[in-house]
Structures are given as C-alpha cells and as structure tokens.
C-alpha atoms as a PDB file:
ATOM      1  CA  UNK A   1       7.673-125.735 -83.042  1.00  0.00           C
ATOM      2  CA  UNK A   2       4.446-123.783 -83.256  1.00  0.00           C
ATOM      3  CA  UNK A   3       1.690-125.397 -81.512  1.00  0.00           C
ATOM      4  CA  UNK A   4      -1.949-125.055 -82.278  1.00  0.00           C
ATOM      5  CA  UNK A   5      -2.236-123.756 -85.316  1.00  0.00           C
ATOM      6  CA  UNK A   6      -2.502-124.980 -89.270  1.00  0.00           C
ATOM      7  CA  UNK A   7       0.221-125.585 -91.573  1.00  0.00           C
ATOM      8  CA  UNK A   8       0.413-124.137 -95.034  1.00  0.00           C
ATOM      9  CA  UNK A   9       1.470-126.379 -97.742  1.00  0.00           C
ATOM     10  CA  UNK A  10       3.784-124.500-100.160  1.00  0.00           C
ATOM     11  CA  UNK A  11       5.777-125.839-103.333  1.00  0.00           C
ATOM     12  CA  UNK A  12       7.834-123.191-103.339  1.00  0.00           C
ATOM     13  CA  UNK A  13      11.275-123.400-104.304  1.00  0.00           C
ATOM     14  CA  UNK A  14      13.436-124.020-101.013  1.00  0.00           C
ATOM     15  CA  UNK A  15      15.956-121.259-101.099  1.00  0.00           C
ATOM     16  CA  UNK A  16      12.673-118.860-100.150  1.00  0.00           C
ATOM     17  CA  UNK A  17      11.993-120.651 -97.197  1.00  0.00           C
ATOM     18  CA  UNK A  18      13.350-119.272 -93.543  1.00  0.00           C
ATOM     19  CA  UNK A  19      13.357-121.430 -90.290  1.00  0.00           C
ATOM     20  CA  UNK A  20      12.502-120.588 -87.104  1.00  0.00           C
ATOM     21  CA  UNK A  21      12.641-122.676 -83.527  1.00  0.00           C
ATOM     22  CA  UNK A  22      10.616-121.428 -81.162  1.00  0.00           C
ATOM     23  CA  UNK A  23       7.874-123.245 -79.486  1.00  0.00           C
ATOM     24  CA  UNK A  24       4.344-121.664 -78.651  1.00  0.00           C
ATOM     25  CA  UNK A  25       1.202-122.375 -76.501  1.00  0.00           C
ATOM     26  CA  UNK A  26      -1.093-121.331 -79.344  1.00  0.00           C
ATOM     27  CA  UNK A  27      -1.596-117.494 -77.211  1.00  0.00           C
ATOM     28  CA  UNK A  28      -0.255-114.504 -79.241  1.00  0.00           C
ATOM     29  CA  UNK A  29       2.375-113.179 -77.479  1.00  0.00           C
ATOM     30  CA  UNK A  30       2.658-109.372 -77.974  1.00  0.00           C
ATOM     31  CA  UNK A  31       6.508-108.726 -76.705  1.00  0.00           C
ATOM     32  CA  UNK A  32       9.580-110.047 -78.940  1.00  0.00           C
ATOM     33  CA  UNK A  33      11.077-112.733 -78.399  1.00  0.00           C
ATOM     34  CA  UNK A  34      14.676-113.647 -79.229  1.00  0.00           C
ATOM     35  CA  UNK A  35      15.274-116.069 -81.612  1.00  0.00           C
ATOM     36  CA  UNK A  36      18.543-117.750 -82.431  1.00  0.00           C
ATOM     37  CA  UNK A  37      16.865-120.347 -84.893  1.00  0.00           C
ATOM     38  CA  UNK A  38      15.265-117.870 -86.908  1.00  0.00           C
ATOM     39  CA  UNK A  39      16.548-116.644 -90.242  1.00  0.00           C
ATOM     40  CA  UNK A  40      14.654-113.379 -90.211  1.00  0.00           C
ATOM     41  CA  UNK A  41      12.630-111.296 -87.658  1.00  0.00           C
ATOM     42  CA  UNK A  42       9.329-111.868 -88.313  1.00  0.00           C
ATOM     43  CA  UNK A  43       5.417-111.124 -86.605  1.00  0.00           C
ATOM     44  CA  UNK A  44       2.001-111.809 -86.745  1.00  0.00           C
ATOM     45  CA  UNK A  45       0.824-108.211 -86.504  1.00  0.00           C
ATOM     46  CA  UNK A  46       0.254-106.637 -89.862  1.00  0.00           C
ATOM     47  CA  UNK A  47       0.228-102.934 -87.552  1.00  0.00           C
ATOM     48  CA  UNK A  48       3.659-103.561 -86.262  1.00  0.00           C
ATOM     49  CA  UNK A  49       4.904-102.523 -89.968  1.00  0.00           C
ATOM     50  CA  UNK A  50       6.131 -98.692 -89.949  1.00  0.00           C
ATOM     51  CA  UNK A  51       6.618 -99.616 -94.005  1.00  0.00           C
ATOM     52  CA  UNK A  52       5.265-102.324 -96.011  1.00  0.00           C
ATOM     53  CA  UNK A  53       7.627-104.362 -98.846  1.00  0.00           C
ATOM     54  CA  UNK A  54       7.697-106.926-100.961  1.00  0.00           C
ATOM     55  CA  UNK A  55       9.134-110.139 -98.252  1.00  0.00           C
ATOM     56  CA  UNK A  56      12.574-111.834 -99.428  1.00  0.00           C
ATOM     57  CA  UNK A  57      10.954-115.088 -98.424  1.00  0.00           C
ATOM     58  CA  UNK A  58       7.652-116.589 -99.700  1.00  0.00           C
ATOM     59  CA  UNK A  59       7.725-119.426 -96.535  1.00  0.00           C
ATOM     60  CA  UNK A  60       9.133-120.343 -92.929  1.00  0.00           C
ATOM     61  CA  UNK A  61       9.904-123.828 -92.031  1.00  0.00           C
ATOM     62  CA  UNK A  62       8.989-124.096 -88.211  1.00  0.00           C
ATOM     63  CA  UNK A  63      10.810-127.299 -85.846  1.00  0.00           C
ATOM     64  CA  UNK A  64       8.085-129.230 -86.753  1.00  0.00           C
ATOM     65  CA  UNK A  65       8.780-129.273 -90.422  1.00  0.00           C
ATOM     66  CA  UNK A  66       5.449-127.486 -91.466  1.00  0.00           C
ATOM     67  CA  UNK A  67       5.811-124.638 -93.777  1.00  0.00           C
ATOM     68  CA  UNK A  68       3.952-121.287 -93.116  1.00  0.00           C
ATOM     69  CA  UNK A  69       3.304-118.585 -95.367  1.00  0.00           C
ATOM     70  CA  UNK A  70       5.051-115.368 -95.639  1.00  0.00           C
ATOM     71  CA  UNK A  71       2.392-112.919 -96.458  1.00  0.00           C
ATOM     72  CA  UNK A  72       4.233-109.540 -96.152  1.00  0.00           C
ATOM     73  CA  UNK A  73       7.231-107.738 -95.045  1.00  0.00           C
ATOM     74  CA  UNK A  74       9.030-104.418 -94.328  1.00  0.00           C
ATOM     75  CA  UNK A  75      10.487-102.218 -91.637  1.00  0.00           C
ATOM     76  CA  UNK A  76       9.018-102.402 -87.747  1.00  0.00           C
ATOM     77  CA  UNK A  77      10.299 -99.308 -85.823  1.00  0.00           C
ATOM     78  CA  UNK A  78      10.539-100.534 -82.198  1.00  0.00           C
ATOM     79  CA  UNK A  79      11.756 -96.800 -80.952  1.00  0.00           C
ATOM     80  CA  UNK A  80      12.506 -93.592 -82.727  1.00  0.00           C
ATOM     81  CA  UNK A  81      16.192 -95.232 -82.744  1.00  0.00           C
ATOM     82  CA  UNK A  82      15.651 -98.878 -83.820  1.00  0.00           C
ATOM     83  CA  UNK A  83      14.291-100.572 -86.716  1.00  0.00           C
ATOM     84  CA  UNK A  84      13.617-103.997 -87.979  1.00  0.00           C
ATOM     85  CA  UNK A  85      14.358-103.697 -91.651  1.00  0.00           C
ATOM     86  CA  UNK A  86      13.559-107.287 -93.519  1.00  0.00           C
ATOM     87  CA  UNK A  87      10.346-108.246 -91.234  1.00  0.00           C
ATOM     88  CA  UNK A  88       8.332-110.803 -92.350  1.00  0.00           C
ATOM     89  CA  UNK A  89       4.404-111.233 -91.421  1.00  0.00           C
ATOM     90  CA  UNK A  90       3.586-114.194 -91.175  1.00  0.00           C
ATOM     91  CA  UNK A  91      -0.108-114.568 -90.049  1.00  0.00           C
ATOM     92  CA  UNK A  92       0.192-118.188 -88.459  1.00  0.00           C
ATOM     93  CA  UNK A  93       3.250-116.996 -86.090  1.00  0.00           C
ATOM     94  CA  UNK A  94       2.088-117.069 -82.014  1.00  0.00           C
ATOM     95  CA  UNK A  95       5.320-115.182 -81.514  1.00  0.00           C
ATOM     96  CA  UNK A  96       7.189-111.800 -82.017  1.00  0.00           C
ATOM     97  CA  UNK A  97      10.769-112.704 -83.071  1.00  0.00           C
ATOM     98  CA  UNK A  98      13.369-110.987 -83.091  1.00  0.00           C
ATOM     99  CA  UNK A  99      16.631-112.765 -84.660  1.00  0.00           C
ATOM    100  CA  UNK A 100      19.944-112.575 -83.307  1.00  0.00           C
ATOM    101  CA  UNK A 101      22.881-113.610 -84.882  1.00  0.00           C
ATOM    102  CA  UNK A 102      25.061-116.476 -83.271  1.00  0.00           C
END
C-alpha cells in the first residue's frame, strides 16, 4: 500500500503488471528497502540509473489494488561490486525497493 499519492489507470494487458507490498507515509525515502512482495526492484529516482532500458513491465499493482506506471528501467549500481539489473522507475513509488527472493 502506497499512501498519498495518485493512481494511474492502465489497460494494459496483465502479464506486464508487477506487485509490490510495501506501505508508505507519502515521504520519499532515499535508502532501499527490502521487499518480499515485490516482483522487481524498482525506484522513484530517475538518477539512481547507471544505464537506462526499455522496462519488462509497463505497470505495478500496489496492496491497494491501484496500478502505477512504469516509466523506465535499467541497471542501478549500488557499489563498484553490485548492480540492480531489471530496475524499474516508477515515478509514483515513496520507496526504494529492493526485491528479495523468498
């Protein structure tokens, strides 16, 4: 759940649409967060990109069912030995997250 912010409608077909759980207080929060809902890593910083791509989703599907926009995507280098490849930006996102496989 993201709180304080708008949904984007989408019609897009629903195997290009991620999820994500995590809940917000509508503050951008510049540090990752772990995610265990999420289906990608994803951020609301376009500058956090090292390289820019073409996303493998067109939407997220937040806990409260509202479907943001994936804008962007591509590789985040958090240190010169790890990388995020696959990151989506996705402008209405509070959150840094970082996804972590169950």
């Amino acid at each position: 759940m993201i709180l304080d912010s708008q949904p984007q409608s989408t019609t897009q077909d629903p195997g290009t649409i991620g999820s994500t759980n995590l809940v917000s207080n509508g503050e951008h929060v510049n540090n990752w967060i772990i995610d265990l809902g999420a289906t990608s890593h994803m951020t609301y910083d376009p500058n956090d990109f090292k390289t820019k791509s073409v996303p493998r989703q067109q939407a997220i599907l937040n806990a409260n069912s509202d479907i943001y926009l994936v804008t962007g995507g591509g590789i985040m280098k958090l240190s010169t030995t790890f990388t995020l490849p696959n990151t989506l930006f996705v402008l209405l996102l509070f959150t840094k997250l970082l996804l972590v496989a169950k």
